[in-house]
Protein backbone atom coordinates (compact mmCIF):
# COMPACT_ATOMS: atom_id res chain seq x y z
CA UNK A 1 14.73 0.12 -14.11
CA UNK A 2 12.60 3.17 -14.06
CA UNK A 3 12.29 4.75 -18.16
CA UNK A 4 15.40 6.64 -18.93
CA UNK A 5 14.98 10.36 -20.08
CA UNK A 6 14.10 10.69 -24.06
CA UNK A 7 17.26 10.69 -25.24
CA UNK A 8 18.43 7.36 -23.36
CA UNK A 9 14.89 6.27 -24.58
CA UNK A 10 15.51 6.77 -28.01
CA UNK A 11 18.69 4.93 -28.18
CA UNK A 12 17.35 2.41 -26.39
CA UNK A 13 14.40 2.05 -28.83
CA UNK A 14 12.77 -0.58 -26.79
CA UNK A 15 9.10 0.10 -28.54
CA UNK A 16 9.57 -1.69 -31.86
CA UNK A 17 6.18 -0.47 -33.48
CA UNK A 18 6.24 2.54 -35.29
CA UNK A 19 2.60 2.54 -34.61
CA UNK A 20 1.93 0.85 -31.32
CA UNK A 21 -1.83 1.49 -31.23
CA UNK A 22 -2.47 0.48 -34.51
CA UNK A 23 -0.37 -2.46 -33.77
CA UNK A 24 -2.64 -3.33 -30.15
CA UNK A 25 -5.87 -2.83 -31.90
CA UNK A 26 -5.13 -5.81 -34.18
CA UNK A 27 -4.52 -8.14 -31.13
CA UNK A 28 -7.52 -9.65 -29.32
CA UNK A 29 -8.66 -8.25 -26.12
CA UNK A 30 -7.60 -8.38 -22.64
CA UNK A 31 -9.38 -11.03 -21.33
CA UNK A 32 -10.88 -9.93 -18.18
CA UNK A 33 -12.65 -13.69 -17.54
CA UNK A 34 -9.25 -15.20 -17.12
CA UNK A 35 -9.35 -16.20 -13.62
CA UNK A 36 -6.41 -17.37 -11.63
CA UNK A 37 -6.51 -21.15 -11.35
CA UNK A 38 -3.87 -23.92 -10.47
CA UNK A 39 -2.87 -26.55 -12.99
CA UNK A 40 -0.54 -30.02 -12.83
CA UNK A 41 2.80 -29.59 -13.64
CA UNK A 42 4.19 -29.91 -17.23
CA UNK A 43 5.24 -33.64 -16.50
CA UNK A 44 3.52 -34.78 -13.26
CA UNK A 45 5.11 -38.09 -13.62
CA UNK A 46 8.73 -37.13 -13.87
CA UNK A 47 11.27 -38.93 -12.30
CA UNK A 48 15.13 -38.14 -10.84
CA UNK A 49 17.71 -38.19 -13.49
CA UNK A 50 15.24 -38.47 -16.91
CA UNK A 51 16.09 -34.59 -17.57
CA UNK A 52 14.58 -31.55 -19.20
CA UNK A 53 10.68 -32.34 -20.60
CA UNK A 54 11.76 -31.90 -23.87
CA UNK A 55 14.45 -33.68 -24.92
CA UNK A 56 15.15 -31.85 -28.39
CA UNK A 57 16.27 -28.63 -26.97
CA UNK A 58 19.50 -30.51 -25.63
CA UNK A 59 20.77 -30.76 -28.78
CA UNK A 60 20.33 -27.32 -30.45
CA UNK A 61 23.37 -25.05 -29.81
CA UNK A 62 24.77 -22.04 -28.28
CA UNK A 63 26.09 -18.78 -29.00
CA UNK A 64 28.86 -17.29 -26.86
CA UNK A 65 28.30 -13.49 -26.65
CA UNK A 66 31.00 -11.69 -24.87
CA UNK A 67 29.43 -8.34 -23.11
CA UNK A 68 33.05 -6.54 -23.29
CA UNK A 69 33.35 -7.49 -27.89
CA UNK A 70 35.10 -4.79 -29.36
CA UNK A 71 31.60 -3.08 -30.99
CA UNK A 72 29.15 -4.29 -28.78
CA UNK A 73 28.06 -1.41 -27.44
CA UNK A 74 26.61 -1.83 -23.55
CA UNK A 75 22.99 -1.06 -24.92
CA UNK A 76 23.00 -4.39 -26.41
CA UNK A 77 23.48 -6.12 -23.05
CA UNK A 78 21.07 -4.13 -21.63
CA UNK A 79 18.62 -5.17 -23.95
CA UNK A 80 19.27 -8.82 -24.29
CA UNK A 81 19.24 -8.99 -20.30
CA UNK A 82 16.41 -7.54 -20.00
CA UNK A 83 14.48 -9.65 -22.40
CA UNK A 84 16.24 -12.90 -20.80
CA UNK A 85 15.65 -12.61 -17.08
CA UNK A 86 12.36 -12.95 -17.02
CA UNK A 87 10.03 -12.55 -15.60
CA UNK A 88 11.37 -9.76 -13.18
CA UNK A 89 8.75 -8.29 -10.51
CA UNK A 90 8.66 -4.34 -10.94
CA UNK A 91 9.45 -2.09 -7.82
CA UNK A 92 6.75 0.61 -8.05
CA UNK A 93 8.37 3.54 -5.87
CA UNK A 94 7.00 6.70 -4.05
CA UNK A 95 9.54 9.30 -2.73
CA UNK A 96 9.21 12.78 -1.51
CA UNK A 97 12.17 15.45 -2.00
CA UNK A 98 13.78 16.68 0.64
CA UNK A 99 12.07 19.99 1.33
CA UNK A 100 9.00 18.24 1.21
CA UNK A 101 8.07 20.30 -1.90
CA UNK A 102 7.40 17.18 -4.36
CA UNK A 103 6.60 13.81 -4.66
CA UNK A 104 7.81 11.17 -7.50
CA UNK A 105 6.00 7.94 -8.37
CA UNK A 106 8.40 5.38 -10.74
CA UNK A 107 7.91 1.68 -11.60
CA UNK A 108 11.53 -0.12 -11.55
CA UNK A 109 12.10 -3.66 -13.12
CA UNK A 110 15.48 -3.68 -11.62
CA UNK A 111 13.94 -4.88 -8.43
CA UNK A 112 13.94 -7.84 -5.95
CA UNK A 113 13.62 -9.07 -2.16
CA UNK A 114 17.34 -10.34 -1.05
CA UNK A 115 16.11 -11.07 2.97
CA UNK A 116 13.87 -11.61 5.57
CA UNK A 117 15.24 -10.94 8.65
CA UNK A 118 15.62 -7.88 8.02
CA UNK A 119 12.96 -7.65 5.46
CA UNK A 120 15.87 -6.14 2.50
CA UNK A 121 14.64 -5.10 -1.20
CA UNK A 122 17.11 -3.89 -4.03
CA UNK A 123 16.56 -1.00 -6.58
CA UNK A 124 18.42 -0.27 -9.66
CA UNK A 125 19.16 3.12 -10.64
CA UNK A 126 20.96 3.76 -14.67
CA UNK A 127 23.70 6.56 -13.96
CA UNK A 128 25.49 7.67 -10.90
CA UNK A 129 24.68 9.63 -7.80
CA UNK A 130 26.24 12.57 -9.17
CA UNK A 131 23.37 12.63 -11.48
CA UNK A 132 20.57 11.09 -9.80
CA UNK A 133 17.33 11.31 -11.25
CA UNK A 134 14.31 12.28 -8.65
CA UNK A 135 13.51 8.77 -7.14
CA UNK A 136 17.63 8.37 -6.56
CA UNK A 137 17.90 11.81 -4.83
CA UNK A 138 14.76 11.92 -3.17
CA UNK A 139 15.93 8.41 -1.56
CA UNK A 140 19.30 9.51 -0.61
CA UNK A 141 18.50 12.80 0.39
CA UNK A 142 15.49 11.74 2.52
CA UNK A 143 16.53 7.74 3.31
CA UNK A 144 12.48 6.68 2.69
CA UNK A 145 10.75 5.84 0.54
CA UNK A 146 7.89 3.25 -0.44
CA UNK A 147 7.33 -0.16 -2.43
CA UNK A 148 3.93 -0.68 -4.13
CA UNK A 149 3.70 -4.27 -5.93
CA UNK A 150 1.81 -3.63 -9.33
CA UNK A 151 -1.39 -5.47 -10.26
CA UNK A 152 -2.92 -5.82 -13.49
CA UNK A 153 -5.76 -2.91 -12.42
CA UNK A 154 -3.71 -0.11 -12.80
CA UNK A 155 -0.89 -1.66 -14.63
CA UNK A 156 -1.44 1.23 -17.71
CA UNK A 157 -1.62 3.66 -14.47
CA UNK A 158 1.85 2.34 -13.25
CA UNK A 159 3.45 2.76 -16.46
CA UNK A 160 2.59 6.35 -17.10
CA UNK A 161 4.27 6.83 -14.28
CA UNK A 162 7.92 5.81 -16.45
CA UNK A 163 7.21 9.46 -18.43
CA UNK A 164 9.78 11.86 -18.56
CA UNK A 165 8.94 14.46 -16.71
CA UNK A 166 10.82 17.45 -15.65
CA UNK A 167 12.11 17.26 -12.44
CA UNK A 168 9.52 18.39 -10.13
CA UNK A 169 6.73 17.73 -11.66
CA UNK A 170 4.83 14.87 -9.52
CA UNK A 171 3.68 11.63 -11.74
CA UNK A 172 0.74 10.99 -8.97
CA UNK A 173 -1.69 13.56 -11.14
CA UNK A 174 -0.39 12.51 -14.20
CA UNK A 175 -1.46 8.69 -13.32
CA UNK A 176 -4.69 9.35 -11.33
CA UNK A 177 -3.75 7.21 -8.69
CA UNK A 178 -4.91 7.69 -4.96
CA UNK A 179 -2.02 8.72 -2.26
CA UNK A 180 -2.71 6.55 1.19
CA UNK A 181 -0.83 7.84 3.75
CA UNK A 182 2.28 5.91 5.66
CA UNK A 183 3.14 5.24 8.97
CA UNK A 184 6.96 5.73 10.05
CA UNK A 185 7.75 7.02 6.19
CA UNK A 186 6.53 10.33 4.68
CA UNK A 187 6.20 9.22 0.87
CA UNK A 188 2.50 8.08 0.38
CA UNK A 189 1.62 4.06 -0.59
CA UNK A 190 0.05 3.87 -3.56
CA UNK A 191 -4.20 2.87 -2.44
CA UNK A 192 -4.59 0.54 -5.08
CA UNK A 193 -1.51 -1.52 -4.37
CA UNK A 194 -2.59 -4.22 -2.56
CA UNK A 195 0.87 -4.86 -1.06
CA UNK A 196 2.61 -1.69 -0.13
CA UNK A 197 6.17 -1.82 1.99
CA UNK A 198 7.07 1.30 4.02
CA UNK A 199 11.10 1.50 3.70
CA UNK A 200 14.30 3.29 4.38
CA UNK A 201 17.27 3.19 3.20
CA UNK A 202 20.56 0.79 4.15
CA UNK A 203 23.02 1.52 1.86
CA UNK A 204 23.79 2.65 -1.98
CA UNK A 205 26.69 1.13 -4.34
CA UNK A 206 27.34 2.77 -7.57
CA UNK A 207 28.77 0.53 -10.38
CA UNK A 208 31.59 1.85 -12.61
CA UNK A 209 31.05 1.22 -16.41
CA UNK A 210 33.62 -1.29 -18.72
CA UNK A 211 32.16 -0.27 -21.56
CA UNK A 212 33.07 3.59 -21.14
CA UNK A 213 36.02 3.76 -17.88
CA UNK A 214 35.09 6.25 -15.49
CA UNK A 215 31.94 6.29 -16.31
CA UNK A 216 29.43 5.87 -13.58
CA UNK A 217 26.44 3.10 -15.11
CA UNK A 218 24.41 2.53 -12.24
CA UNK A 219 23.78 2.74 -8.56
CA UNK A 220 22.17 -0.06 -6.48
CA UNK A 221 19.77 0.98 -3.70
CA UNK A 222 19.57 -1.43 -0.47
CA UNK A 223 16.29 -0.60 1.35
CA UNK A 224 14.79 -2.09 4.52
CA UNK A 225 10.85 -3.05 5.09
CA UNK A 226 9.82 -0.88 8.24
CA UNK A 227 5.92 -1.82 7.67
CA UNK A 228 3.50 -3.88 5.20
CA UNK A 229 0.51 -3.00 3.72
CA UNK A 230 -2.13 -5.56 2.38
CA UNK A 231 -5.85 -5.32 1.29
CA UNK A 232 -8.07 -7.23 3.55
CA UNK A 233 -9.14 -9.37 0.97
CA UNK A 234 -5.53 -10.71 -0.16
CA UNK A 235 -4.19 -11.84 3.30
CA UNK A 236 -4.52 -14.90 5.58
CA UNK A 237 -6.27 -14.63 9.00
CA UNK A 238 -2.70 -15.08 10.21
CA UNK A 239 -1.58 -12.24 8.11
CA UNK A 240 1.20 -14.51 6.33
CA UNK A 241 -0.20 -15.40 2.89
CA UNK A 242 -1.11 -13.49 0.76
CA UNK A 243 -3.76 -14.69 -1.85
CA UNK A 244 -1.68 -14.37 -5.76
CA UNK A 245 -5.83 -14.53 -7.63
CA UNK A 246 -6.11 -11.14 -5.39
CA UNK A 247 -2.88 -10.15 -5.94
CA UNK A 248 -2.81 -10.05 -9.86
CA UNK A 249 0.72 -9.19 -10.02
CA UNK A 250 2.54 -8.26 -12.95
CA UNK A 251 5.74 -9.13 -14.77
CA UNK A 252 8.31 -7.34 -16.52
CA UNK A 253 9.63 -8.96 -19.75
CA UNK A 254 11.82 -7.76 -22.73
CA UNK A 255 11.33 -4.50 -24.56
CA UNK A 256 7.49 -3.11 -23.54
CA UNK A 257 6.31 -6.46 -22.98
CA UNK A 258 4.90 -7.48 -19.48
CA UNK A 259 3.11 -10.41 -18.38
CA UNK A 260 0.42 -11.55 -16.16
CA UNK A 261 -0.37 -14.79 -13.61
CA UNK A 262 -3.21 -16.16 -13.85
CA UNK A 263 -2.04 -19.72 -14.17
CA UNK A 264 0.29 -22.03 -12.06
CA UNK A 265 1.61 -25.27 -10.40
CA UNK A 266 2.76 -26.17 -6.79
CA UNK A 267 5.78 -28.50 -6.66
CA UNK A 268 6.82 -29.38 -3.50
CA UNK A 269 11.14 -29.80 -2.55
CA UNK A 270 12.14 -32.97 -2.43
CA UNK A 271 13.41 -34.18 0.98
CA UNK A 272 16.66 -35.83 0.51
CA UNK A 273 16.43 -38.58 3.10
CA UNK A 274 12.99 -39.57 1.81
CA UNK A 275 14.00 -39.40 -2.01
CA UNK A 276 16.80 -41.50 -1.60
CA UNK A 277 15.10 -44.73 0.11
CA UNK A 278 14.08 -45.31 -3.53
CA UNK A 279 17.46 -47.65 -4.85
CA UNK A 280 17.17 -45.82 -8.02
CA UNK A 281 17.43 -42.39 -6.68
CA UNK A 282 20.51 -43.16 -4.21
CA UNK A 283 22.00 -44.84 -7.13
CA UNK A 284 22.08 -41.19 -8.71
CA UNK A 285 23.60 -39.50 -5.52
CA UNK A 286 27.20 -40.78 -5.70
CA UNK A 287 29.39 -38.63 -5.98
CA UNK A 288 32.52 -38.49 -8.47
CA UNK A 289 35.66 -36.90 -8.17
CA UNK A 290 35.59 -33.88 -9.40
CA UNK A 291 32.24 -32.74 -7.05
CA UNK A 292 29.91 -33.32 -9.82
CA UNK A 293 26.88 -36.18 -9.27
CA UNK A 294 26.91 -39.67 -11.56
């Protein structure tokens, strides 16, 4: 979700240093030798039915939290969502007003790809249309806009872009990133994306609060992929993989934490025909009354 204006910021109070640089210049350095490399899985011997890795968590327990508690105010969910689905790509998104007067340049963590066939994405907007911040309004008004994926080279770039700045006032400057021009969109890709997405919009919901009736909480954004972008050195010759070392993508987690990849597994789905030739593993696949598998 792109940063909410200062005062939704400061109720939020997702920064939980009172001095955040003093705080980062006691933790070690970004290390820029990391290099992407693939690993085994956490248990490359695990079987069907033997369960989680670790066995211990099973028996630690649970707290219910209801969203709707009498007290809980909607902030909380906000913030414990966040910091639980994670890690969330971020939607980094360039519009241009309808005049053509300005542009605005926003990184959203309330992001995704739904489909395909058509190529579909999702944005999440906080507040209604009737008070649409610029990347809202500029998208409805104008029905384009573009998706830059962010990397870990301009990641503090990206960011700067979440500042609240008067409507009007272009984030592109502020960020010193390079405009690249589109195709079939007018709202520039972002150069040093190295997967852009030229969209337009499908179709907008907006979402009606329960903490506050009446209240309009959010809008969701349906876009469609009209054209991809993607440097040279990240794709296949067949122009359908692209490479995730080149890539370098980054992850939203809780609060101002992100994340990067530069680690991972493969683990191939299991083929139920095949899987179940083993006795063991059929045994597993009968099913019991109520739906569920022995």
């Amino acid at each position: 979700m792109a940063a909410p204006k200062l005062d939704a910021e400061a109720a939020i109070q997702r920064n939980p240093h009172p001095d955040f640089k003093k705080v980062e210049a006691s933790r070690p350095p970004f290390n820029q030798n990391s290099q992407f490399h693939f690993t085994q899985t956490p248990k490359p011997d695990w079987t069907p039915g033997t369960g989680a890795n670790d066995s211990n968590n099973f028996s630690k327990s649970h707290r219910e939290i209801d969203p709707y508690a009498e007290g809980r105010p909607a902030v909380h969910n906000y913030k414990l969502l966040i910091s639980g689905i994670t890690p969330r790509p971020i939607g980094f998104v360039s519009t241009v007003s309808e005049d053509g007067k300005s542009t605005n340049l926003a990184p959203f963590s309330y992001f995704n790809l739904i489909n395909h066939d058509p190529p579909l994405f999702i944005l999440g907007f906080s507040g209604g249309l009737d008070a649409a911040k610029d990347t809202l309004a500029n998208l409805v008004a104008t029905k384009e806009c573009t998706l830059n994926i962010i990397s870990e080279e301009y990641i503090e770039a990206a960011n700067y872009c979440s500042i609240n700045a008067p409507a009007g006032i272009s984030e592109w400057p502020l960020s010193g990133l390079h405009p690249a021009k589109s195709t079939v969109v007018k709202p520039d890709r972002v150069k040093e994306a190295v997967l852009s997405i030229e969209a337009q919009l499908v179709d907008t919901k907006e979402w009606e609060s329960k903490a506050t009736p009446g209240k309009k909480s959010g809008t969701l954004g349906i876009v469609e992929g009209l054209r991809f972008w993607v440097r040279e050195d990240a794709i296949d010759k067949e122009g359908v993989l692209i490479d995730p070392a080149v890539l370098k993508p980054i992850g939203r987690l809780g609060g101002i934490t992100y994340g990067r990849v530069t680690e991972a597994f493969e683990l191939p789905r299991p083929v139920y025909d095949e899987a179940t030739q083993d006795p063991e593993v059929a045994k597993l696949a009968k099913p019991s009354s109520d739906g569920q598998l022995e």
